[in-house]
Protein backbone atom coordinates (compact mmCIF):
# COMPACT_ATOMS: atom_id res chain seq x y z
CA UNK A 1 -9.86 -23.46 17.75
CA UNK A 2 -11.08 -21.31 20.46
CA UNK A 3 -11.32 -17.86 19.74
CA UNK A 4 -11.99 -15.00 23.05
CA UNK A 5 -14.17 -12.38 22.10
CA UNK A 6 -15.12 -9.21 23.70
CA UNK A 7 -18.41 -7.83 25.27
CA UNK A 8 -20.08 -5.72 23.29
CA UNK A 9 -19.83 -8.08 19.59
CA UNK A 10 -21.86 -7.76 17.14
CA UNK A 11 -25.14 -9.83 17.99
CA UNK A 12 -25.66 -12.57 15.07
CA UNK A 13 -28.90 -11.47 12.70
CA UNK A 14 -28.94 -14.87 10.92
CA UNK A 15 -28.45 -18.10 11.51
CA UNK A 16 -25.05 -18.96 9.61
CA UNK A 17 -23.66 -15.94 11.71
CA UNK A 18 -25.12 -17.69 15.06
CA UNK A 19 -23.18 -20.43 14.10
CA UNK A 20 -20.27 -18.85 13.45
CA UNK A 21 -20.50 -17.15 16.49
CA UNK A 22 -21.12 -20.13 18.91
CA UNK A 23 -18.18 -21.58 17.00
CA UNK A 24 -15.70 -18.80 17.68
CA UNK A 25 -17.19 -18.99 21.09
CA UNK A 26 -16.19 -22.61 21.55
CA UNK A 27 -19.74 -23.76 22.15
CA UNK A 28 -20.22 -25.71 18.99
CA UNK A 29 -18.12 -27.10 16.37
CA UNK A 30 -18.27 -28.54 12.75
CA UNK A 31 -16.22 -31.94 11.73
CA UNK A 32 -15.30 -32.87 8.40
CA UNK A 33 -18.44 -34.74 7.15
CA UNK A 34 -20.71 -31.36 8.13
CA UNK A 35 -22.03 -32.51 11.71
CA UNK A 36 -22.42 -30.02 14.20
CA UNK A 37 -22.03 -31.12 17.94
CA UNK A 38 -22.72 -28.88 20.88
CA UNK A 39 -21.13 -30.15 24.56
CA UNK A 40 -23.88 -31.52 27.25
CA UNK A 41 -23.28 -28.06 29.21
CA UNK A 42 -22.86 -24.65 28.18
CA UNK A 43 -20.49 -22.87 29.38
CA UNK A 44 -20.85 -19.72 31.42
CA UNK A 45 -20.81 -16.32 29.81
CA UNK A 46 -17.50 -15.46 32.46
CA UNK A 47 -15.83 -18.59 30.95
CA UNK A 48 -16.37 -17.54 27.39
CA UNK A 49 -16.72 -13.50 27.58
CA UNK A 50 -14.08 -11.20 28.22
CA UNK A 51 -15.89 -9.27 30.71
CA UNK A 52 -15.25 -6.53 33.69
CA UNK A 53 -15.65 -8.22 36.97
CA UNK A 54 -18.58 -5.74 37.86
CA UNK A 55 -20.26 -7.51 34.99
CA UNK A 56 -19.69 -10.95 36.01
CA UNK A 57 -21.36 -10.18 39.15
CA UNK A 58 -24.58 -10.47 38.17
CA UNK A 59 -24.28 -14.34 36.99
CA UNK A 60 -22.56 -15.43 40.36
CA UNK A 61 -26.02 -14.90 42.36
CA UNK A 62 -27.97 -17.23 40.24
């Protein structure tokens, strides 16, 4: 399930709330045996973030 969060969350101070995080995000995920898998790419912070378009800005000039 992919969950859209907002700018300004909470930044994770442990490690089970990092992964908690990245799985809300939709960068990781957990199956049913306990294995974690992360895809080949991560995605862009515009692709995951709900952010302002002055904010995006930034990441286009990479």
């Amino acid at each position: 399930m992919k969950r859209s969060l907002k700018a300004g969350a909470p930044v994770p101070t442990t490690i089970r709330e990092l992964a908690d995080t990245m799985v809300a995000l939709g960068i990781a995920s957990q199956d049913r045996e306990g294995c974690w898998s992360v895809p080949d790419g991560l995605p862009l912070p515009e692709e995951i973030l709900s952010l302002p378009e002055e904010m995006n800005a930034p990441w286009f000039k990479l």
